[in-house]
PDB file of N, CA and C in Angstrom:
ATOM      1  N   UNK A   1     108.712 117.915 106.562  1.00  0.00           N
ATOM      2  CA  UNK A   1     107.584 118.079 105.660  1.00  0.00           C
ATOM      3  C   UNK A   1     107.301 116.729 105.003  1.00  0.00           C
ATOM      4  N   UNK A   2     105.779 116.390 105.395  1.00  0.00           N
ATOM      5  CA  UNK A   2     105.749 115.097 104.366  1.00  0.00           C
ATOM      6  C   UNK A   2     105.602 115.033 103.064  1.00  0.00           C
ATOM      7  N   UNK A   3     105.107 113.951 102.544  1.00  0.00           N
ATOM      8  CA  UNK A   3     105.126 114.016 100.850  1.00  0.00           C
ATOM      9  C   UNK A   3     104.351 114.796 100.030  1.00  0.00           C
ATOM     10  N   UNK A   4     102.945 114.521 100.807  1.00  0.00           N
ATOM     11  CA  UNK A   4     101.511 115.294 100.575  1.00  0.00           C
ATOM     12  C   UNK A   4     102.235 116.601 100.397  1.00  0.00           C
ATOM     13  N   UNK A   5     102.300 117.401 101.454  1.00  0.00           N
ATOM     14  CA  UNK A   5     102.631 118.668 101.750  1.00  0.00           C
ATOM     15  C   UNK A   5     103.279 119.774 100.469  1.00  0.00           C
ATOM     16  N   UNK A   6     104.984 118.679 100.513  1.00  0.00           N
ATOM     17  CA  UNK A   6     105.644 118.559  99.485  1.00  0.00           C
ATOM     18  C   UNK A   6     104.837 118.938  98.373  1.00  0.00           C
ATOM     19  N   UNK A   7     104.434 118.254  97.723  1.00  0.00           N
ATOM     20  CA  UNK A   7     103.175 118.336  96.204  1.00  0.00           C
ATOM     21  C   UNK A   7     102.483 119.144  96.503  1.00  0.00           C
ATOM     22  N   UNK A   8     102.067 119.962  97.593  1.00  0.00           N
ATOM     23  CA  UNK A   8     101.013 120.725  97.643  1.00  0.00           C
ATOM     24  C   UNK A   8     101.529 122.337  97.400  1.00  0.00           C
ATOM     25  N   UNK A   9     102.640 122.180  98.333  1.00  0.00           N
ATOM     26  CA  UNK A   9     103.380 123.286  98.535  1.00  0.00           C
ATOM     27  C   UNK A   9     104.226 123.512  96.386  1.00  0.00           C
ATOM     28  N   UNK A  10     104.512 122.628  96.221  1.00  0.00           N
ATOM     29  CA  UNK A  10     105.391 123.112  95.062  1.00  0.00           C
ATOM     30  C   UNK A  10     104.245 123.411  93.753  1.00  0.00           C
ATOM     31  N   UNK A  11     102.665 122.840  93.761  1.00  0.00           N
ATOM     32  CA  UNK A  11     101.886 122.885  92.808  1.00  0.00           C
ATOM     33  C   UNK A  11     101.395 124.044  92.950  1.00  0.00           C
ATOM     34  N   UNK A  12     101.318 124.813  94.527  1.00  0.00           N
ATOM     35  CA  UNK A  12     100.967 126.129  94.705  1.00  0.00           C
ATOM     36  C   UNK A  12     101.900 127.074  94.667  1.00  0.00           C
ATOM     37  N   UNK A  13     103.057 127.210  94.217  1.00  0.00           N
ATOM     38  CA  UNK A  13     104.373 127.495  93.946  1.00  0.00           C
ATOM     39  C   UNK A  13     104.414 128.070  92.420  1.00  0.00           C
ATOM     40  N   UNK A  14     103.926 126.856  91.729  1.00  0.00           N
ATOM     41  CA  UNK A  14     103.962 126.875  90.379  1.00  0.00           C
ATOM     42  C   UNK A  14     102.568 127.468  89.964  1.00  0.00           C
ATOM     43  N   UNK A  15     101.803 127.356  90.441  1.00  0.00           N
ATOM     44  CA  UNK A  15     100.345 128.312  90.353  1.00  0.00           C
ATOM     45  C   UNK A  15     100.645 129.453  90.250  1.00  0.00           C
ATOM     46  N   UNK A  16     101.291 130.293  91.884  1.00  0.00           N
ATOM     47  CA  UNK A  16     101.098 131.939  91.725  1.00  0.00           C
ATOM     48  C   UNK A  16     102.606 132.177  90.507  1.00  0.00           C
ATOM     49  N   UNK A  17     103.673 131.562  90.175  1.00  0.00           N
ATOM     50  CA  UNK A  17     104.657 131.995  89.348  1.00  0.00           C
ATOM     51  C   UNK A  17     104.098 131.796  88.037  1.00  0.00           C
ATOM     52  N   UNK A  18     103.317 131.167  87.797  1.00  0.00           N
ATOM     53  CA  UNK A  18     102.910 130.801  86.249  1.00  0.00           C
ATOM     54  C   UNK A  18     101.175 131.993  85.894  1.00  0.00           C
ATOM     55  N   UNK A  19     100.849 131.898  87.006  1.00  0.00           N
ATOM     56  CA  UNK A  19      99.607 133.100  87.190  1.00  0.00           C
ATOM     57  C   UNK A  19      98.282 132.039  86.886  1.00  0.00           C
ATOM     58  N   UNK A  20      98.341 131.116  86.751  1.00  0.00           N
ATOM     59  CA  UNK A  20      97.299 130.029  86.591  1.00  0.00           C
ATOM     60  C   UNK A  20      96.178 129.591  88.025  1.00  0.00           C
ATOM     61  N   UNK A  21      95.112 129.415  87.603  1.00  0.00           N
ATOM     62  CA  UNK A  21      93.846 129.430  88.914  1.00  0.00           C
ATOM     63  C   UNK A  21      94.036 127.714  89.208  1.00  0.00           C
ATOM     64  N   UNK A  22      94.734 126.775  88.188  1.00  0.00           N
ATOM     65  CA  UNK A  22      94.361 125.205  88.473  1.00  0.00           C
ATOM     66  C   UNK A  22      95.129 124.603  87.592  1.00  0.00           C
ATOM     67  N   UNK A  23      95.817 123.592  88.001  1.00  0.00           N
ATOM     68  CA  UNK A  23      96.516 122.549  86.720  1.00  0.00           C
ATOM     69  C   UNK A  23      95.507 121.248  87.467  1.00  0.00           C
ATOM     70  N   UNK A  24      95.561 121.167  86.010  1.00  0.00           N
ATOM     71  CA  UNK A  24      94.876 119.154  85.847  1.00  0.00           C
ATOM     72  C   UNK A  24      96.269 118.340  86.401  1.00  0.00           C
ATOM     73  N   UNK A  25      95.975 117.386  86.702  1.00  0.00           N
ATOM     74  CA  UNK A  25      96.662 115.945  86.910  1.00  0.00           C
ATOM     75  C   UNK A  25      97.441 116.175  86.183  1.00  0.00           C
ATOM     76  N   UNK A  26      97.666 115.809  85.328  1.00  0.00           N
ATOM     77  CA  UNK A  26      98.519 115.772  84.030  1.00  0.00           C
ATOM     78  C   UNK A  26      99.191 116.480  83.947  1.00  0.00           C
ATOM     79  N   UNK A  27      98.816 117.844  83.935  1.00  0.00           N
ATOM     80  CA  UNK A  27      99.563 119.095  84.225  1.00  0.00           C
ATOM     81  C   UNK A  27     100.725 119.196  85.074  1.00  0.00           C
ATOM     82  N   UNK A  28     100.022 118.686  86.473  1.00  0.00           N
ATOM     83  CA  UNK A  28     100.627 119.157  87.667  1.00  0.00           C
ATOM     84  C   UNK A  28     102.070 117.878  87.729  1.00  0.00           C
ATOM     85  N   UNK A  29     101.075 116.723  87.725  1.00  0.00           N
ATOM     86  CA  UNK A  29     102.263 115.346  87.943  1.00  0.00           C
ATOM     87  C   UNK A  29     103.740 116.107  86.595  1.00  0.00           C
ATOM     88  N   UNK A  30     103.157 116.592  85.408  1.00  0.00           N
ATOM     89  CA  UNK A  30     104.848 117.115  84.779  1.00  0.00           C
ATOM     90  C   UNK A  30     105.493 117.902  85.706  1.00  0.00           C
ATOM     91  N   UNK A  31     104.780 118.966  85.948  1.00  0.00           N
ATOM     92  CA  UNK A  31     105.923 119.884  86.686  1.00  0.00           C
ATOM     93  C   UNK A  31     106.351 118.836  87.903  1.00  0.00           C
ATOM     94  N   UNK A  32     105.849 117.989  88.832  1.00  0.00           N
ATOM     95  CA  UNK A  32     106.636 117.349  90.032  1.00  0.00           C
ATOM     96  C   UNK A  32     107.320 116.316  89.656  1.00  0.00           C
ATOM     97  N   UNK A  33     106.874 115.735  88.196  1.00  0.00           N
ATOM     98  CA  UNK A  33     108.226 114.839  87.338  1.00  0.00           C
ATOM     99  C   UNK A  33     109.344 115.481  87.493  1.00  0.00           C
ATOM    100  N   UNK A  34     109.162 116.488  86.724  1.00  0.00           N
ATOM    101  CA  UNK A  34     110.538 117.455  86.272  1.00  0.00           C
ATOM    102  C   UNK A  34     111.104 118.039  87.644  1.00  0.00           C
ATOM    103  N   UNK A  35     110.506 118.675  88.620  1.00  0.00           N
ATOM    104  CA  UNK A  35     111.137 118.698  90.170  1.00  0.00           C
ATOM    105  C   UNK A  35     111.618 117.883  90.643  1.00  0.00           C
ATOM    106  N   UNK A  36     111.503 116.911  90.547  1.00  0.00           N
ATOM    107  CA  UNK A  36     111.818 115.644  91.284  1.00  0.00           C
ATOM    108  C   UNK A  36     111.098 114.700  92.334  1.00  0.00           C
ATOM    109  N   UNK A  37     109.888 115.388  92.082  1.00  0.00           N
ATOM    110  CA  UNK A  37     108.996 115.411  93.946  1.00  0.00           C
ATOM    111  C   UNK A  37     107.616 114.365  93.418  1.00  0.00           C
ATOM    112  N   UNK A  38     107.406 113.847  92.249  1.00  0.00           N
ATOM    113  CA  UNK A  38     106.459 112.695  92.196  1.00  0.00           C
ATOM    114  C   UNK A  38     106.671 112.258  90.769  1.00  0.00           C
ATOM    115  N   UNK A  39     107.672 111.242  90.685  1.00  0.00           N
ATOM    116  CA  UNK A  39     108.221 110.217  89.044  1.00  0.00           C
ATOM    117  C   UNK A  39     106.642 110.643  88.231  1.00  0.00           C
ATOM    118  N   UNK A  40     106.278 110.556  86.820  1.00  0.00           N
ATOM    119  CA  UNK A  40     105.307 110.469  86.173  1.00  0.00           C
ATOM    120  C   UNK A  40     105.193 108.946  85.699  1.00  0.00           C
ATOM    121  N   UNK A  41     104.313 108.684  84.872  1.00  0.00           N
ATOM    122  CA  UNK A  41     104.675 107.368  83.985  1.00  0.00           C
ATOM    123  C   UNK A  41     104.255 107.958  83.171  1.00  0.00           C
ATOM    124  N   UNK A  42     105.381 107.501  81.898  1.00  0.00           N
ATOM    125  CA  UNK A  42     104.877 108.019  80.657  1.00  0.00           C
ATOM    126  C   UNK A  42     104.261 107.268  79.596  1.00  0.00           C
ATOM    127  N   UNK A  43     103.676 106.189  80.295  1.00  0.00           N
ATOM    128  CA  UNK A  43     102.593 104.888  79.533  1.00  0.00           C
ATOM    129  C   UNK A  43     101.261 105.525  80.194  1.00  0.00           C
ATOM    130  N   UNK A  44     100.800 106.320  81.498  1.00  0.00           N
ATOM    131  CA  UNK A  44     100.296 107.099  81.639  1.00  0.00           C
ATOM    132  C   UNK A  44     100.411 108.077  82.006  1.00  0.00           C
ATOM    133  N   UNK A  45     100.235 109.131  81.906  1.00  0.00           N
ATOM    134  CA  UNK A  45     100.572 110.527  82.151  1.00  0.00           C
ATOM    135  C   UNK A  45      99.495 110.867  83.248  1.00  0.00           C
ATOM    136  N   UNK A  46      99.860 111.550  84.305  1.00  0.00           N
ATOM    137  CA  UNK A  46      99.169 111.824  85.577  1.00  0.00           C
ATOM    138  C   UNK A  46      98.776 111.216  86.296  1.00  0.00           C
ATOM    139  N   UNK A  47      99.339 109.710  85.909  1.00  0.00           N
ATOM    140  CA  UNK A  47      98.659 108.872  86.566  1.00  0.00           C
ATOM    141  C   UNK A  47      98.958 108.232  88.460  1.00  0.00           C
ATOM    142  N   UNK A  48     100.018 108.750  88.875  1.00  0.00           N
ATOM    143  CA  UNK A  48     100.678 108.891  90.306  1.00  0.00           C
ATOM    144  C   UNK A  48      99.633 109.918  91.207  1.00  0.00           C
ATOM    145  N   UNK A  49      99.522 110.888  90.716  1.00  0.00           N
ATOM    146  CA  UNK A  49      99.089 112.058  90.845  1.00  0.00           C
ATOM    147  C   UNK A  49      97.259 112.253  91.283  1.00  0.00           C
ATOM    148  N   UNK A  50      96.758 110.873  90.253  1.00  0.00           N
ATOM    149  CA  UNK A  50      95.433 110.819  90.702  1.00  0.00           C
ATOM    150  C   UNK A  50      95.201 109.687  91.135  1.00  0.00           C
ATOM    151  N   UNK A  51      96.480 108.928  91.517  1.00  0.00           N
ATOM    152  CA  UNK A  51      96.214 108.117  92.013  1.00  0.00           C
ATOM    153  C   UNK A  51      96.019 108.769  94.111  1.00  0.00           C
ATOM    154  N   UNK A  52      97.050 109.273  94.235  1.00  0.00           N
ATOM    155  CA  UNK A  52      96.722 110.122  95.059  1.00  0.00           C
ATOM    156  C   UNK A  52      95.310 111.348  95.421  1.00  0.00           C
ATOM    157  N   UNK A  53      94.772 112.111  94.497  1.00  0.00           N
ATOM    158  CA  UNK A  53      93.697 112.674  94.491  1.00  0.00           C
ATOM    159  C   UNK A  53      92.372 112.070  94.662  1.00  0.00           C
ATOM    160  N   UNK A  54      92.272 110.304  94.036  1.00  0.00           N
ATOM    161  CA  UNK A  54      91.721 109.669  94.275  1.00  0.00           C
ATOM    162  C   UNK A  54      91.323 108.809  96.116  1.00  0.00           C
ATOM    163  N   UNK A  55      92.466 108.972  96.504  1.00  0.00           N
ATOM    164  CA  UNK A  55      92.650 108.290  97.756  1.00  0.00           C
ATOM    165  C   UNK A  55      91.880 109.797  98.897  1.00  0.00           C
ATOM    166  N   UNK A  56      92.187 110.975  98.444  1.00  0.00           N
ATOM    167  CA  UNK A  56      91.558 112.269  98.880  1.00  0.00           C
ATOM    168  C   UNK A  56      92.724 112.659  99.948  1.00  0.00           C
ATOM    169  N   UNK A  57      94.301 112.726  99.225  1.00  0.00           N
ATOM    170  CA  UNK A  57      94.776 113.666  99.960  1.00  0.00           C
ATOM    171  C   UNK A  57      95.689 114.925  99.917  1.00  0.00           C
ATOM    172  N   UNK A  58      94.758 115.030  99.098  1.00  0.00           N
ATOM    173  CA  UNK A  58      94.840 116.914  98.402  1.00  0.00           C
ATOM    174  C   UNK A  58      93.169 117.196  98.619  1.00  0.00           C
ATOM    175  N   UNK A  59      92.818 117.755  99.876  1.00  0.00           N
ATOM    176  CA  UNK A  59      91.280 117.517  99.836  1.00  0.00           C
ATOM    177  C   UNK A  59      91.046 119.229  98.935  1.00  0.00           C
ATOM    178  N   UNK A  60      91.449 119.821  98.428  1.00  0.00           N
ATOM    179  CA  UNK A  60      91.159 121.473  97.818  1.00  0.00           C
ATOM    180  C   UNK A  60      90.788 120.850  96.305  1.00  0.00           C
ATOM    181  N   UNK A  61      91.073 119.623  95.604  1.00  0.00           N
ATOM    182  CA  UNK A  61      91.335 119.557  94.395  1.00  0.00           C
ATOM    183  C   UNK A  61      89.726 118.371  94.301  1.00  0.00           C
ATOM    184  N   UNK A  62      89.377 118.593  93.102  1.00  0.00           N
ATOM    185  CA  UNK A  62      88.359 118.415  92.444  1.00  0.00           C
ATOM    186  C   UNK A  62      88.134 118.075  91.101  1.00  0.00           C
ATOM    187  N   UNK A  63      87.180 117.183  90.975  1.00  0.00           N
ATOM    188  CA  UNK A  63      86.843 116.673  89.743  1.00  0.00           C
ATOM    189  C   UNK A  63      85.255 117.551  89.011  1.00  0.00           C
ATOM    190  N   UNK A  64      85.322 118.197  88.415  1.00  0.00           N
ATOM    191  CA  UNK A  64      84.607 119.043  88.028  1.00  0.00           C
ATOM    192  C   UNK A  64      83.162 118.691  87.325  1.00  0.00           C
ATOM    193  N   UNK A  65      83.222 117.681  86.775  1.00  0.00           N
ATOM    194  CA  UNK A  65      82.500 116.846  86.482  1.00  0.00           C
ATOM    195  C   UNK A  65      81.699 115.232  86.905  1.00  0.00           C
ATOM    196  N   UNK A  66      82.732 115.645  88.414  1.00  0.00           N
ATOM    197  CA  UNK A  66      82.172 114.104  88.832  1.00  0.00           C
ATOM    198  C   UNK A  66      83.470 112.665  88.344  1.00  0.00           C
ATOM    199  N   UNK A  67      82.514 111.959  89.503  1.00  0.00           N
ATOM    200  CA  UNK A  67      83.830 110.682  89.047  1.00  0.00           C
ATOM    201  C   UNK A  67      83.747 110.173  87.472  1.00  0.00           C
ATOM    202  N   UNK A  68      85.071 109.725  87.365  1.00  0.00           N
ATOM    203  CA  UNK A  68      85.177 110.005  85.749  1.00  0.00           C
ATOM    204  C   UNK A  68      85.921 111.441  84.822  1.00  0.00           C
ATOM    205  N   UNK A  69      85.618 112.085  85.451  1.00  0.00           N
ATOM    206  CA  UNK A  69      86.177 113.322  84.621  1.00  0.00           C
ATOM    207  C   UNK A  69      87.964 114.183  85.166  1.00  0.00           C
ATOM    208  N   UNK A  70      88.125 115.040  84.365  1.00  0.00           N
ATOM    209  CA  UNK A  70      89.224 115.177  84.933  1.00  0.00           C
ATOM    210  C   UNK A  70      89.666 115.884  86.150  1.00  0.00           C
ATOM    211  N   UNK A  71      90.851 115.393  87.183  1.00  0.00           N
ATOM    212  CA  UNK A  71      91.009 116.234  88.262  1.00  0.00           C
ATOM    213  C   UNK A  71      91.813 118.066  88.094  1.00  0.00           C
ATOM    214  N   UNK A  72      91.289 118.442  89.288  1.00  0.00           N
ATOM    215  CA  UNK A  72      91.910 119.618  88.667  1.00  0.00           C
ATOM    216  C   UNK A  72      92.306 120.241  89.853  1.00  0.00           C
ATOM    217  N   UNK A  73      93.561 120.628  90.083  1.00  0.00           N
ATOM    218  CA  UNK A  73      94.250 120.702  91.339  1.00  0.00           C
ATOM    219  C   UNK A  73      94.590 122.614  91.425  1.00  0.00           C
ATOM    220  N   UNK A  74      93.397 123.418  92.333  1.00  0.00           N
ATOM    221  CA  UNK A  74      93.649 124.716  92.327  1.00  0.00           C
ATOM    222  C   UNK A  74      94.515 124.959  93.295  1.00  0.00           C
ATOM    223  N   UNK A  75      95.258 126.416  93.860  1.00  0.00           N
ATOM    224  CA  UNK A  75      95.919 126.202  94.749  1.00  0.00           C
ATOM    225  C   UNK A  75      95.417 126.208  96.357  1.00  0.00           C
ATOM    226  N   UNK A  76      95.949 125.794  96.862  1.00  0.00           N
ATOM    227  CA  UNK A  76      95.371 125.369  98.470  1.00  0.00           C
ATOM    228  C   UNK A  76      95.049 126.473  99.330  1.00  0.00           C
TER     229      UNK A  76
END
């Protein structure tokens, strides 16, 4: 399983156990801090996370508002 996958699989994991439709960046990069499965920085917070979403490879996840606004990662 690659890395992508990894993050995809554990953010949709934590979706149906928590009962939640979407975590933001921010959101999501804590819980895969605390798993172990993507470090955070805590000078920025989510910032690994969209750095990836940005590159487009979580293609399900979306910025709701357009570039600029926040990402928001539903499950896949």
């Amino acid at each position: 399983m690659d890395r992508i996958d990894r993050i995809v699989k554990y953010i949709d994991l934590c979706l149906v156990k928590n009962h939640k439709e979407y975590y933001t960046a921010i959101e999501a990069n804590k819980l895969l801090d605390e798993a172990g499965i993507l470090r955070d920085r805590p000078e920025r917070h989510g910032a690994p996370l969209r750095e990836i979403l940005r590159a487009g490879l979580i293609s399900h996840a979306y910025q709701f508002k357009g570039k600029h606004s926040k990402w928001y990662v539903p499950h896949s």
